[in-house]
Protein backbone atom coordinates (compact mmCIF):
# COMPACT_ATOMS: atom_id res chain seq x y z
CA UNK A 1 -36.55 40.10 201.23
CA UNK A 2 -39.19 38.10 199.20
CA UNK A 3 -38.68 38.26 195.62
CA UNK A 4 -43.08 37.52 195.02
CA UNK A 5 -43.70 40.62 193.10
CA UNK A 6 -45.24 41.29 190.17
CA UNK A 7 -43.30 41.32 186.79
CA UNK A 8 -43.54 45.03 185.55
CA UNK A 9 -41.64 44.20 182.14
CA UNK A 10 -44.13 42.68 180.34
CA UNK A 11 -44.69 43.71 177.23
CA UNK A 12 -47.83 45.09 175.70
CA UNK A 13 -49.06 43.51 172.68
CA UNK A 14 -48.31 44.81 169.15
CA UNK A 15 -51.38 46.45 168.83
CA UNK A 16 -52.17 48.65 171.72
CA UNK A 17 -51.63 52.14 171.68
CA UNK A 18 -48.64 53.51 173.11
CA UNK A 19 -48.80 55.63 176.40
CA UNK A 20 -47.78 58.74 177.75
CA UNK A 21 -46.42 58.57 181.08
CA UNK A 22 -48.42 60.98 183.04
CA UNK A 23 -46.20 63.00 185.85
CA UNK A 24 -46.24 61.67 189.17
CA UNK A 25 -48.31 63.99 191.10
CA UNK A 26 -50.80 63.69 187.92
CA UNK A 27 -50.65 60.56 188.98
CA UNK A 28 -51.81 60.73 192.56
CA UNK A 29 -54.32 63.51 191.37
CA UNK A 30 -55.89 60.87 189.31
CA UNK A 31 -55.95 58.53 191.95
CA UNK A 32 -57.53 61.07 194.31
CA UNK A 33 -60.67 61.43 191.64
CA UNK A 34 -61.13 57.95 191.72
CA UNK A 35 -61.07 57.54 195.38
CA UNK A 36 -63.83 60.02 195.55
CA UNK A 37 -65.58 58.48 192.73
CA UNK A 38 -65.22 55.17 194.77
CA UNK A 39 -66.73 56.39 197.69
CA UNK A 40 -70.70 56.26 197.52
CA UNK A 41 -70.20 52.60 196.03
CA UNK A 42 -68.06 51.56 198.67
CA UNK A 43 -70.16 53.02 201.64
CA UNK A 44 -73.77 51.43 199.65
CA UNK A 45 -72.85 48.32 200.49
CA UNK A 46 -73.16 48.79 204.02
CA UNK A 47 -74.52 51.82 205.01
CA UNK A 48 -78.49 50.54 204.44
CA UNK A 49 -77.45 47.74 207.45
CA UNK A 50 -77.91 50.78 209.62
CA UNK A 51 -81.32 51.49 208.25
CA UNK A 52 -82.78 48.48 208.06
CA UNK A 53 -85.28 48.98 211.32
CA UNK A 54 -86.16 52.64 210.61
CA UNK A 55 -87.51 51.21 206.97
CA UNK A 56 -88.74 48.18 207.87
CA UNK A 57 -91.34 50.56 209.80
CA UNK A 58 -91.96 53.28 207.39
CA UNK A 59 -92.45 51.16 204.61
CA UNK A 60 -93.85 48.03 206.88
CA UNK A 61 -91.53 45.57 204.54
CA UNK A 62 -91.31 41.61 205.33
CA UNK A 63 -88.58 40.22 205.83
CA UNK A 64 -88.41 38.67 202.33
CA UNK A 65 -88.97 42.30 201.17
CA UNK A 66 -86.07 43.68 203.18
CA UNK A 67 -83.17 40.81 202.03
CA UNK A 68 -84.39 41.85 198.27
CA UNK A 69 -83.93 45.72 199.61
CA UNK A 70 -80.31 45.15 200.48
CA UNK A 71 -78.80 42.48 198.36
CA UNK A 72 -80.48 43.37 195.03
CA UNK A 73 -77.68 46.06 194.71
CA UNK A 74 -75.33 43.41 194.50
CA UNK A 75 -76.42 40.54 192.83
CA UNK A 76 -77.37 43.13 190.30
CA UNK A 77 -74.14 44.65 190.03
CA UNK A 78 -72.34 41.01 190.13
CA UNK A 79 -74.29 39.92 186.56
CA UNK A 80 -72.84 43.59 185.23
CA UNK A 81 -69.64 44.00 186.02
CA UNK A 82 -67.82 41.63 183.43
CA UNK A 83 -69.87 42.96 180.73
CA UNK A 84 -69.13 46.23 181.84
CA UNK A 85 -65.70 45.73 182.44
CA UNK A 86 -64.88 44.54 179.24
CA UNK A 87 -66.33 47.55 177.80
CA UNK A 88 -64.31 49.67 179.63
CA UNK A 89 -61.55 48.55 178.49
CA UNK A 90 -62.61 49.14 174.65
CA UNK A 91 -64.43 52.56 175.13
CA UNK A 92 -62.03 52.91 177.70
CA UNK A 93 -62.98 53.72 181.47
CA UNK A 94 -62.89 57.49 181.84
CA UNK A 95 -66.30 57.01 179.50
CA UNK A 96 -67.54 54.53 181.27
CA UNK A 97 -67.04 55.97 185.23
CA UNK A 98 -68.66 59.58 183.88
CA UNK A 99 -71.97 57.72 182.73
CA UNK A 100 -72.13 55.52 185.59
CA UNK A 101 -71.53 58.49 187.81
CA UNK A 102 -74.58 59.93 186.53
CA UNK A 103 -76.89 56.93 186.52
CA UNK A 104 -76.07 56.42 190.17
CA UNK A 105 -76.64 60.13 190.62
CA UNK A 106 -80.21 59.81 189.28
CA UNK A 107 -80.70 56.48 191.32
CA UNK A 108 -80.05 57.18 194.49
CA UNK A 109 -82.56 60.51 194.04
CA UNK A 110 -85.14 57.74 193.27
CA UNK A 111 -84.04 55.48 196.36
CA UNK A 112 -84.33 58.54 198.91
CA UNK A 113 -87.98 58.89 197.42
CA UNK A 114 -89.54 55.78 197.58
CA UNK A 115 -93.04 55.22 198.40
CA UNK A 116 -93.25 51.34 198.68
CA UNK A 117 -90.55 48.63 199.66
CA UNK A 118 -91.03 47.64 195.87
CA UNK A 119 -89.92 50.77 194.57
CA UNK A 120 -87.01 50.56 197.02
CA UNK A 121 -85.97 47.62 195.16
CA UNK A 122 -86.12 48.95 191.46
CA UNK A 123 -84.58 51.98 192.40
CA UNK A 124 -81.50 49.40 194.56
CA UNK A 125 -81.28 47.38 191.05
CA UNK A 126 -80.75 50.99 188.98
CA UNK A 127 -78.26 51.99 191.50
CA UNK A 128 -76.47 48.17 190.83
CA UNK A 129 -76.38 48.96 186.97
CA UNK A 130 -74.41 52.64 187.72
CA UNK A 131 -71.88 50.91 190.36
CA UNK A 132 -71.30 48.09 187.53
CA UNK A 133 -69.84 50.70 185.44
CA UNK A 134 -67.61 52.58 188.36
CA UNK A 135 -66.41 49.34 189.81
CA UNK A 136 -64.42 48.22 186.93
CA UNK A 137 -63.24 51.60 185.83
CA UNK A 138 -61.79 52.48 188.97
CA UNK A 139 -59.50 49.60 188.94
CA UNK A 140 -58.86 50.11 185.06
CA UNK A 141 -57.72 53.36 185.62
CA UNK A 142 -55.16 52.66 188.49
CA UNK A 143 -53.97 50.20 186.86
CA UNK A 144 -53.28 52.17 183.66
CA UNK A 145 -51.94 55.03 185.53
CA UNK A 146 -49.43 53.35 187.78
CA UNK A 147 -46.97 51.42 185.73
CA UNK A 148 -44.27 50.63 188.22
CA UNK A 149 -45.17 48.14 190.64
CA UNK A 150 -44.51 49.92 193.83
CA UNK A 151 -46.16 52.68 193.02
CA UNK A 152 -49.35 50.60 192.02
CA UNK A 153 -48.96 48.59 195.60
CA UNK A 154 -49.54 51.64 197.08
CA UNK A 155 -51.79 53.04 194.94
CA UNK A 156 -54.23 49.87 195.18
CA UNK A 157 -53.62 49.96 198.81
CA UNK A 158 -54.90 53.08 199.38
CA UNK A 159 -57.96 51.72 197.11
CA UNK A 160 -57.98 49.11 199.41
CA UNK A 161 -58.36 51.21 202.63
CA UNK A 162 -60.73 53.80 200.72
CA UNK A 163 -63.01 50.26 200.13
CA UNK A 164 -62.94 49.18 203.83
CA UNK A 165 -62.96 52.18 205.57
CA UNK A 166 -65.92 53.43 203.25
CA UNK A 167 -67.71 50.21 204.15
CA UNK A 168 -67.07 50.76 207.51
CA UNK A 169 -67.97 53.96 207.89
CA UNK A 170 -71.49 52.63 206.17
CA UNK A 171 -72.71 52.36 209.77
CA UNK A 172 -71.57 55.08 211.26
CA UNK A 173 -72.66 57.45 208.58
CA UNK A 174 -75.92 56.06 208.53
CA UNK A 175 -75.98 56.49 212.19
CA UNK A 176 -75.75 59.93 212.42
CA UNK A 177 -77.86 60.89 209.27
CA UNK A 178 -80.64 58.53 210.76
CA UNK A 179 -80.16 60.73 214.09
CA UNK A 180 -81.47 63.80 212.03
CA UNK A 181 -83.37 62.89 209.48
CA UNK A 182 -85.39 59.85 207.34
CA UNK A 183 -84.07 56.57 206.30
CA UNK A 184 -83.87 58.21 202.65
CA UNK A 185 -81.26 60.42 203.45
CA UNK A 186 -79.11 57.46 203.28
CA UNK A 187 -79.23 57.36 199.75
CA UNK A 188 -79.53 61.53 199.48
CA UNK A 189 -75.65 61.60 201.03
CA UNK A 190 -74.70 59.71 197.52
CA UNK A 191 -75.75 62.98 195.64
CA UNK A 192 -73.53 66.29 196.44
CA UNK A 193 -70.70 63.63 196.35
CA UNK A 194 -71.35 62.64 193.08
CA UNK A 195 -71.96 66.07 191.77
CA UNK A 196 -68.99 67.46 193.05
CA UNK A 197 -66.86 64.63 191.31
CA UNK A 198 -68.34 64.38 188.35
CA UNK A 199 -66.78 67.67 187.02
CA UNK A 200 -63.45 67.29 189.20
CA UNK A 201 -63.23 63.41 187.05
CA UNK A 202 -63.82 65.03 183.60
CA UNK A 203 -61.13 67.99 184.19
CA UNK A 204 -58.54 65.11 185.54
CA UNK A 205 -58.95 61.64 183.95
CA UNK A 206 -57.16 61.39 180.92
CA UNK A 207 -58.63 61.31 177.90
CA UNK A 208 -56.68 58.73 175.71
CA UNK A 209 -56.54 55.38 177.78
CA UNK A 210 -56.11 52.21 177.14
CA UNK A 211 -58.23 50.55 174.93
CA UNK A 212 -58.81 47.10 173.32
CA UNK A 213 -59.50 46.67 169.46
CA UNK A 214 -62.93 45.52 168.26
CA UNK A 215 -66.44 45.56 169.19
CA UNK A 216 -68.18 44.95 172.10
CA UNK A 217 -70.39 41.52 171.96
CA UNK A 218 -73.17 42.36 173.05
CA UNK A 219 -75.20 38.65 172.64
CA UNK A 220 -72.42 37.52 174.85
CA UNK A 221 -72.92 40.42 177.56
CA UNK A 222 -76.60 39.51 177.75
CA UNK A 223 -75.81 35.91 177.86
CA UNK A 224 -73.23 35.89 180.59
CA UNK A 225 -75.55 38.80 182.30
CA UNK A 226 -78.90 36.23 182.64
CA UNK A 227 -77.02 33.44 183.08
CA UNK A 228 -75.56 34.75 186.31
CA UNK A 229 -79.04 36.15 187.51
CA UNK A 230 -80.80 32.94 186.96
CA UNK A 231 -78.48 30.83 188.95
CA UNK A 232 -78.32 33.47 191.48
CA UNK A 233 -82.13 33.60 191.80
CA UNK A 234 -82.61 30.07 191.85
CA UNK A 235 -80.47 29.84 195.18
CA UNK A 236 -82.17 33.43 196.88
CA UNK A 237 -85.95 31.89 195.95
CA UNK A 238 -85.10 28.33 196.57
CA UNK A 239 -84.80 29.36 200.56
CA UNK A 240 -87.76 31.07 200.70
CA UNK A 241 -90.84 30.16 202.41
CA UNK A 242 -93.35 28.39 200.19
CA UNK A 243 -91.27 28.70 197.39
CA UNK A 244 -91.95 27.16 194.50
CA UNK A 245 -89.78 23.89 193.41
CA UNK A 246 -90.45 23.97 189.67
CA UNK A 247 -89.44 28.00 189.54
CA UNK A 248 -86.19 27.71 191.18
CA UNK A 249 -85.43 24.63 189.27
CA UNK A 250 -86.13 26.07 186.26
CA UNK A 251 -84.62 29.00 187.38
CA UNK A 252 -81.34 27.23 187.84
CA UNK A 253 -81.19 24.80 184.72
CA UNK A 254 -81.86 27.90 182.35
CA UNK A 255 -78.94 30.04 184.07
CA UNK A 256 -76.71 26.63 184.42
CA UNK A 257 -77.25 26.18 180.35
CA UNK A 258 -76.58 29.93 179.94
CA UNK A 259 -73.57 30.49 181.84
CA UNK A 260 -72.04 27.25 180.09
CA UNK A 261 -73.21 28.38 176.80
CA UNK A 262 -70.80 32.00 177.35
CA UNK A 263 -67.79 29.66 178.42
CA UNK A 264 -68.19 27.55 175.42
CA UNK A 265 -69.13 30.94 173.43
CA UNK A 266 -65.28 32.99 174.55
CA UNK A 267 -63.43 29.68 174.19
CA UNK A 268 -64.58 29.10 170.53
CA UNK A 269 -65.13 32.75 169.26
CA UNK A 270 -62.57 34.60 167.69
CA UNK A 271 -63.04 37.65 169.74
CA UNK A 272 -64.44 36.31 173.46
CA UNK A 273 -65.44 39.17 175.64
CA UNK A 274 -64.01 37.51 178.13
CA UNK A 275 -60.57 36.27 178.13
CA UNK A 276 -60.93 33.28 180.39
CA UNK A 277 -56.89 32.46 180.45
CA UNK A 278 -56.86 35.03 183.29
CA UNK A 279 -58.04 32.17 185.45
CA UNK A 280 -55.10 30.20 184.88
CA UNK A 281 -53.73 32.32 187.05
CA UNK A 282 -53.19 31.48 190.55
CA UNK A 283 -53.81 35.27 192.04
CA UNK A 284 -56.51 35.12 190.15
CA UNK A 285 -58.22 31.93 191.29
CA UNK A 286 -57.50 32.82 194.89
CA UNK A 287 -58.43 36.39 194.30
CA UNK A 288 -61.75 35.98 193.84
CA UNK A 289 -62.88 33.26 195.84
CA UNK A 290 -61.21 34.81 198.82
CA UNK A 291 -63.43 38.06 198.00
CA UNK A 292 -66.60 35.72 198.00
CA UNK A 293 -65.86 34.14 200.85
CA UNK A 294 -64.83 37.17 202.67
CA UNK A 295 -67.21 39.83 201.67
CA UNK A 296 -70.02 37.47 202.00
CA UNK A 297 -69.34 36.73 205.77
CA UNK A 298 -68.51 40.13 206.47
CA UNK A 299 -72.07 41.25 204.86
CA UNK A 300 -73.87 39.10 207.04
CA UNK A 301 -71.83 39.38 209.99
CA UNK A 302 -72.33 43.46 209.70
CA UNK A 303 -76.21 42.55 209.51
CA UNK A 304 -76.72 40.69 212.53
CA UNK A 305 -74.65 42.84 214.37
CA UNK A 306 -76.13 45.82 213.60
CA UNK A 307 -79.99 44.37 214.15
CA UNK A 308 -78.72 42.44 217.65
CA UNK A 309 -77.79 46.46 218.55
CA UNK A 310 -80.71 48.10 217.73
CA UNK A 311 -83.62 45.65 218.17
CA UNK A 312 -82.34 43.51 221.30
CA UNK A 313 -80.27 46.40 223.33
CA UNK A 314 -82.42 49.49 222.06
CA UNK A 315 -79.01 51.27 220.79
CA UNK A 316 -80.06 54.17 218.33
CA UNK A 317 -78.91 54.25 215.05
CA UNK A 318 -75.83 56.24 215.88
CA UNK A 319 -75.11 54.28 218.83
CA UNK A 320 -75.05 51.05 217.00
CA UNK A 321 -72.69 52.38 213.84
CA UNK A 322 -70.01 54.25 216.72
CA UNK A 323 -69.68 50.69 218.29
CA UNK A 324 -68.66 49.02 215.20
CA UNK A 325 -66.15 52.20 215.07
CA UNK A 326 -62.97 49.86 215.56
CA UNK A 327 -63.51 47.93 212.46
CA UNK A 328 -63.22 51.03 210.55
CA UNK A 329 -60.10 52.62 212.44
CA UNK A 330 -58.19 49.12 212.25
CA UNK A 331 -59.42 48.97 208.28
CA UNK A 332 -57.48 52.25 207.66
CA UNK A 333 -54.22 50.79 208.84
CA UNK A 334 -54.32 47.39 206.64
CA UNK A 335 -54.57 49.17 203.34
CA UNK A 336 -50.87 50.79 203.15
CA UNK A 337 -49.62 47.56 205.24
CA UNK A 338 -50.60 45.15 202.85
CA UNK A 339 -48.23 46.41 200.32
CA UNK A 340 -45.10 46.51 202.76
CA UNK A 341 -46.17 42.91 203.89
CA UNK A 342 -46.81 41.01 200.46
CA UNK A 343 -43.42 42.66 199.44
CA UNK A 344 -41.36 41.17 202.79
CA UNK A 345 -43.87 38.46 203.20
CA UNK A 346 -44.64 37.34 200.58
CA UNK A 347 -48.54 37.08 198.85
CA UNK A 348 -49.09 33.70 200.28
CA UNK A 349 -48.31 34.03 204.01
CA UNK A 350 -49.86 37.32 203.74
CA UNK A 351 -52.71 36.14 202.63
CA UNK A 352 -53.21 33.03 204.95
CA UNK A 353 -51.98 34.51 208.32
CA UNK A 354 -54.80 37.58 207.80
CA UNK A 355 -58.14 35.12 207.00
CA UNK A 356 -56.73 32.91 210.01
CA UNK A 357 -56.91 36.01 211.77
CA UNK A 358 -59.68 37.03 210.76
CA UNK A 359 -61.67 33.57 211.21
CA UNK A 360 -60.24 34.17 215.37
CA UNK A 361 -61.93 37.22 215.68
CA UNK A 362 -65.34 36.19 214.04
CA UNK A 363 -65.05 33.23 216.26
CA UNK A 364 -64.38 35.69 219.11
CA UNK A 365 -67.40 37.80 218.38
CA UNK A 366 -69.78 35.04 218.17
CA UNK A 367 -69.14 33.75 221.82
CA UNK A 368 -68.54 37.21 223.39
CA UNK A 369 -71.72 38.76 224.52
CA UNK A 370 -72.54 42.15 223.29
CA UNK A 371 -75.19 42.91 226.46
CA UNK A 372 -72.08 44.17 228.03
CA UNK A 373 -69.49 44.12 225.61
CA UNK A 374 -66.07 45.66 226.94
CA UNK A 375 -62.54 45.76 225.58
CA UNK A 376 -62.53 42.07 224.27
CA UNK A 377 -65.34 42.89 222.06
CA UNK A 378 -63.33 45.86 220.65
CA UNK A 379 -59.90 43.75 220.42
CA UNK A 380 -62.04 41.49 218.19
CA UNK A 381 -63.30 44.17 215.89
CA UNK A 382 -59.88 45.73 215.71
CA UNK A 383 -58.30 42.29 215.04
CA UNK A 384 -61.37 41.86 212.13
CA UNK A 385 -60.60 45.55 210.29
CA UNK A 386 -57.31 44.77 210.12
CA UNK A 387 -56.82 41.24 209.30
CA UNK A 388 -59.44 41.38 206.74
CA UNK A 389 -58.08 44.91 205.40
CA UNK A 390 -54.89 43.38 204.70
CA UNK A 391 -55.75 40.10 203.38
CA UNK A 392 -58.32 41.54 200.41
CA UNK A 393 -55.75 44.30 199.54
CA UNK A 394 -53.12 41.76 199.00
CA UNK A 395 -55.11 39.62 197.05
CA UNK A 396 -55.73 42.68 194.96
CA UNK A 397 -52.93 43.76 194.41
CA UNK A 398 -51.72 40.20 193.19
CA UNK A 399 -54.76 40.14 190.63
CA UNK A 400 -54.19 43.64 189.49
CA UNK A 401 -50.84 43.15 189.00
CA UNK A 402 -51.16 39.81 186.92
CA UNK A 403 -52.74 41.29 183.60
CA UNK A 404 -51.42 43.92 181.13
CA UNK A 405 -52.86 47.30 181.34
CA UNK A 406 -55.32 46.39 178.20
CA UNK A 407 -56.95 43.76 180.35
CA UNK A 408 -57.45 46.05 183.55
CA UNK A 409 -61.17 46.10 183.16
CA UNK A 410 -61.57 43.04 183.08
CA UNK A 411 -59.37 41.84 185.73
CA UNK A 412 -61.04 44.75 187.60
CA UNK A 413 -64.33 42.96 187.15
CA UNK A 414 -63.84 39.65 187.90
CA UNK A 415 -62.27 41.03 191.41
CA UNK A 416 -65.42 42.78 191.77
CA UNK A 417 -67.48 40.12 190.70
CA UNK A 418 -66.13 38.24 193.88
CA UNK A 419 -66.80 41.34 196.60
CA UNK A 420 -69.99 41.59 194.96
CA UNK A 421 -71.85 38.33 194.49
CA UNK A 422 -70.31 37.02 197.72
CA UNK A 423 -72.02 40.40 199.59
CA UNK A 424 -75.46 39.61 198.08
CA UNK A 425 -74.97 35.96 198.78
CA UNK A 426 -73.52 36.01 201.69
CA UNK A 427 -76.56 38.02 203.19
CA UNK A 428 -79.20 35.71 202.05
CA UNK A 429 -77.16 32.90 202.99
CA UNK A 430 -76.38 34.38 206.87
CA UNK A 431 -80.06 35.64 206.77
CA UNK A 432 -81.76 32.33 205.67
CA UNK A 433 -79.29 30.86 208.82
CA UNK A 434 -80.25 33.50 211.33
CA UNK A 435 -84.13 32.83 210.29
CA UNK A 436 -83.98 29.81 210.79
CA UNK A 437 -82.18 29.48 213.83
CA UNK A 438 -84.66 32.71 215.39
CA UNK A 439 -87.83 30.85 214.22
CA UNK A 440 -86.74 27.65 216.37
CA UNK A 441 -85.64 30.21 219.15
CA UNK A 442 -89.22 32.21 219.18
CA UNK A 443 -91.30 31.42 222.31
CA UNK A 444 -94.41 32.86 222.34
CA UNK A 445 -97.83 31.95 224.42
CA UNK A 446 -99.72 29.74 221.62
CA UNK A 447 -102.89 31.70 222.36
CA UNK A 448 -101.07 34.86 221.47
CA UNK A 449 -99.15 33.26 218.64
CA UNK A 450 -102.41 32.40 216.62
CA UNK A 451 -104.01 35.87 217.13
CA UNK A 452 -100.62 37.42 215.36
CA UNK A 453 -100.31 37.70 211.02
CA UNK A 454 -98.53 34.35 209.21
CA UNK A 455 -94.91 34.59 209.37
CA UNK A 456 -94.36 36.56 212.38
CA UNK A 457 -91.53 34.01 212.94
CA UNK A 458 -89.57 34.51 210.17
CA UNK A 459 -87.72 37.20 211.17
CA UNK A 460 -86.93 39.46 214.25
CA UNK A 461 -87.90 42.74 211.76
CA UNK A 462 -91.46 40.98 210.86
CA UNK A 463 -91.40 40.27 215.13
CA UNK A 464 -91.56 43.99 215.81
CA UNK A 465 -93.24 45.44 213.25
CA UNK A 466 -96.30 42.71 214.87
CA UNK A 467 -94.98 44.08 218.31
CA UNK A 468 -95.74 47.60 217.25
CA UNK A 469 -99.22 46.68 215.51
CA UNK A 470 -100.40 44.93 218.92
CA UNK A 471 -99.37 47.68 221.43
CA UNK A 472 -99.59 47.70 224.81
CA UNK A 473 -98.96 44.58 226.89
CA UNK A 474 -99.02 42.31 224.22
CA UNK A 475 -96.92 44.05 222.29
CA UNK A 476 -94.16 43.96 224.83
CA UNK A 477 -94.46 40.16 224.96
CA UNK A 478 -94.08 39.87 221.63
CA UNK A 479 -90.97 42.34 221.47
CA UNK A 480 -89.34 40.65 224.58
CA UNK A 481 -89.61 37.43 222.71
CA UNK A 482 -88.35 38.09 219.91
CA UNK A 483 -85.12 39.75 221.47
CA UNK A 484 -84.39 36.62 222.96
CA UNK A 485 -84.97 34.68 219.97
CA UNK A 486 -82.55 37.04 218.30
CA UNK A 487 -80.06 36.66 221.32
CA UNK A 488 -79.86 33.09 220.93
CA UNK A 489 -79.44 32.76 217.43
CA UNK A 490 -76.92 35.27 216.79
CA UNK A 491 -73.70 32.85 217.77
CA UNK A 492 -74.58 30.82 215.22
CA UNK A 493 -74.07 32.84 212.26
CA UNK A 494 -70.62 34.82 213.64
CA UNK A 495 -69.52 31.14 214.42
CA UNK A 496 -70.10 30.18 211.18
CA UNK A 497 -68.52 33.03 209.34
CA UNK A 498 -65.85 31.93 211.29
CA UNK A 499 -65.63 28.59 210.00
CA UNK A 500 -65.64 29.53 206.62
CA UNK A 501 -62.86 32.40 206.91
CA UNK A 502 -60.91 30.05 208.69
CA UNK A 503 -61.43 27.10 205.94
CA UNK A 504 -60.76 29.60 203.78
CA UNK A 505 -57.19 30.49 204.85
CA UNK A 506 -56.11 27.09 204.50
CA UNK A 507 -57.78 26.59 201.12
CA UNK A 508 -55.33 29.73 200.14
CA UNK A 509 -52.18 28.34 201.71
CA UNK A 510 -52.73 25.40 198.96
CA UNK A 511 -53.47 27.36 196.69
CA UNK A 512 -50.74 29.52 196.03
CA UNK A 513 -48.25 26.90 196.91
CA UNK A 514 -46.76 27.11 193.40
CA UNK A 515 -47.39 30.54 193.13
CA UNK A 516 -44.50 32.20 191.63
CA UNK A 517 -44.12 35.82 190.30
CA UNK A 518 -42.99 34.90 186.44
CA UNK A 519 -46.34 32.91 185.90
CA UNK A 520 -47.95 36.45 186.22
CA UNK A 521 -49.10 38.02 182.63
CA UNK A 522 -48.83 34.83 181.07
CA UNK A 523 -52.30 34.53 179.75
């Protein structure tokens, strides 16, 4: 057996409070109201893929308009959840998870309601600033809860399979509710969830948790907080058609200065909000790039995918999310497994073998055809679930398991941070690919072409929406172009999500090469 588990002895520091044990199915009731908490976050991510067609033609949004729609939620939540998390961990995270609870209650009222494709967008960023405060909590709280190791392998496991079954199920969910009803009821699903767990949290999380001494630094929150959205806008705008140089430069030198400006800030001040010793640490390190890397090709992948479906073969919502059905029924299984694995395994091999697996089946995907996808094209997705299941649960159960309870938050955070800014990247990234590689790919009659609105091109969603304006013969020119266009250009981005999983995987295997259980908690 591998001896590469955490180190459970460690002791607190002579300060924080002292603990009492809760009883073991306490325990798992805990874990249960944080699973449900969990849940709406989780599926958010994903389940507005779905959608994207049915709102691109209520609320006739661009295509620039539609990437904002989907990855502001993200990139929003990515600049808040290390300022959040560290304030979970000094107000303590029951506090935090019942206000963010009800701030993405009110939110996602707002998002079912929108007029305009704008007001989408605010209502996406207020929904990013409530998920900032769950995300971290969540993980604070298991980690608090479940002192011995096994029991917290299991417990994050289960996390684990709650946070890729939920995002598989995004789809599918959104399927079926777009089968019945608007595109807003998307975001209406979020609320009898939420109000059935608010009360069922506040009778069941304990109230005295961990907590950290001293204040929270605010200056340092808002500093690390624009920082990270000025970099992250500078790359988004940079991409963008006609953008302007001197904004995304300036952009990017003003979130540069502020993001070295907090580094300099926690390693001088006497009490940093961020301890950045944590990234000494090996899990760490590979933690959170491998949850970039991997949430941001799994993003994109799960948008092309679900467009190719709906716009090129005429699938239905419903259709579309029950085909990418085996991603979620392999995801299920890789949750518990990872736990068994890492402990017989061993983190590193774990790790590796599942992104190398995972790289196969992207690679898989792109050069199957999905015009008459059979079996292979569900081996692929089941192979996907599964590898990439197990591969992100390991990794968090590494990270979670490297800091002392105190520091859960913000351990919690910068695991977060990874899923999250590598989701809202990864889209425009895979989006700004596909564009590109659809514009090229677009043949249309040049007479016709000039009649049609600038930037008909740009994307397949601006394509149809000019299909649907024009009507009758032309219309169906226009349509049967841009499924083509869409056709051809699809390969490329699954083959390059492949690439990068698969670089990836070997990037971990030298990572963790000196990875070695007593380096954990030494920060």
């Amino acid at each position: 057996m591998n001896t590469d588990t955490p180190d459970t002895h460690r002791a607190s520091p002579p300060n924080a409070p002292v603990r009492k044990s809760l009883s073991k199915a306490a325990r798992w009731r805990v874990l249960m109201a944080v699973m449900v908490a969990w849940l709406p976050i989780a599926m958010d991510m994903t389940i507005l893929h779905i959608a994207v067609p049915s709102l691109t033609l209520s609320l006739q949004a661009t295509g620039t308009e539609i990437l904002w729609i989907i990855d502001i939620y993200p990139l929003i939540m990515a600049s808040l959840l290390v300022p959040m998390g560290t304030q979970g961990d000094r107000i303590g995270p029951r506090a935090l998870l019942l206000v963010g609870l009800a701030i993405f209650l009110v939110a996602s009222l707002a998002a079912a309601f929108s007029p305009t494709a704008r007001f989408l967008i605010m209502s996406r960023a207020l929904l990013a600033v409530g998920a900032a405060m769950i995300v971290p909590s969540v993980l604070a709280i298991i980690r608090i809860t479940f002192e011995d190791w096994k029991e917290r392998a299991m417990a994050l496991g289960i996390w684990g399979t709650v946070s890729t079954v939920a995002a598989a199920m995004g789809p599918l969910a959104g399927g079926i509710l777009l089968e019945h009803f608007w595109w807003g009821s998307v975001f209406l699903i979020n609320v009898p969830i939420i109000l059935g767990i608010l009360p069922l949290a506040a009778m069941l999380l304990p109230k005295p948790q961990v907590k950290t001494r001293g204040s929270w630094p605010i200056g340092q929150a808002l500093t690390l907080a624009a920082g990270l959205m000025g970099t992250v806008y500078a790359v988004k705008a940079v991409f963008k058609q006609g953008a302007s140089l001197l904004l995304c430069g300036g952009a990017l030198v003003c979130g540069v200065t502020l993001l070295t400006l907090f580094v300099r800030r926690q390693l001088t001040a006497a009490t940093p909000m961020l301890d950045l010793g944590l990234f000494r640490l090996p899990a760490i390190r590979v933690g959170l790039v491998t949850a970039l890397v991997v949430s941001g090709a799994l993003a994109g992948v799960e948008l092309t995918i679900a467009q190719e479906l709906q716009f090129v073969l005429g699938r239905t919502p419903l259709q579309a999310g029950i085909f990418m059905l085996p991603i979620m029924a392999a995801s299920a299984v890789g949750g518990p497994l990872a736990g068994k694995l890492v402990v017989f395994g061993g983190l590193r091999k774990v790790c590796t073998l599942s992104l190398l697996a995972a790289g196969a089946s992207l690679a898989g995907l792109g050069l199957a055809s999905f015009h008459d996808a059979g079996w292979l094209v569900a081996s692929y997705m089941v192979v996907l679930g599964l590898s990439l299941s197990i591969g992100l649960t390991a990794s968090s159960i590494a990270i979670m398991g490297s800091v002392p309870p105190e520091k859960g938050g913000a351990a919690g955070s910068i695991e977060a941070l990874g899923y999250d800014l590598g989701a809202g990247l990864g889209i425009t990234g895979f989006g700004v690919l596909l564009a590109a590689n659809y514009s090229s790919a677009l043949r249309l009659p040049e007479q016709l072409r000039q009649s049609l609105p600038h930037g008909v091109a740009d994307s397949i969603s601006d394509t149809m929406v000019a299909a649907e304006l024009a009507g009758g013969e032309q219309g169906r020119i226009i349509a049967e172009a841009g499924q083509a266009a869409f056709s051809a250009a699809h390969s490329t981005v699954l083959l390059s999500a492949a690439f990068l999983v698969c670089l990836l995987g070997i990037w971990v295997f030298n990572g963790l090469r000196n990875y070695t259980p007593g380096e954990q908690g030494k920060t």
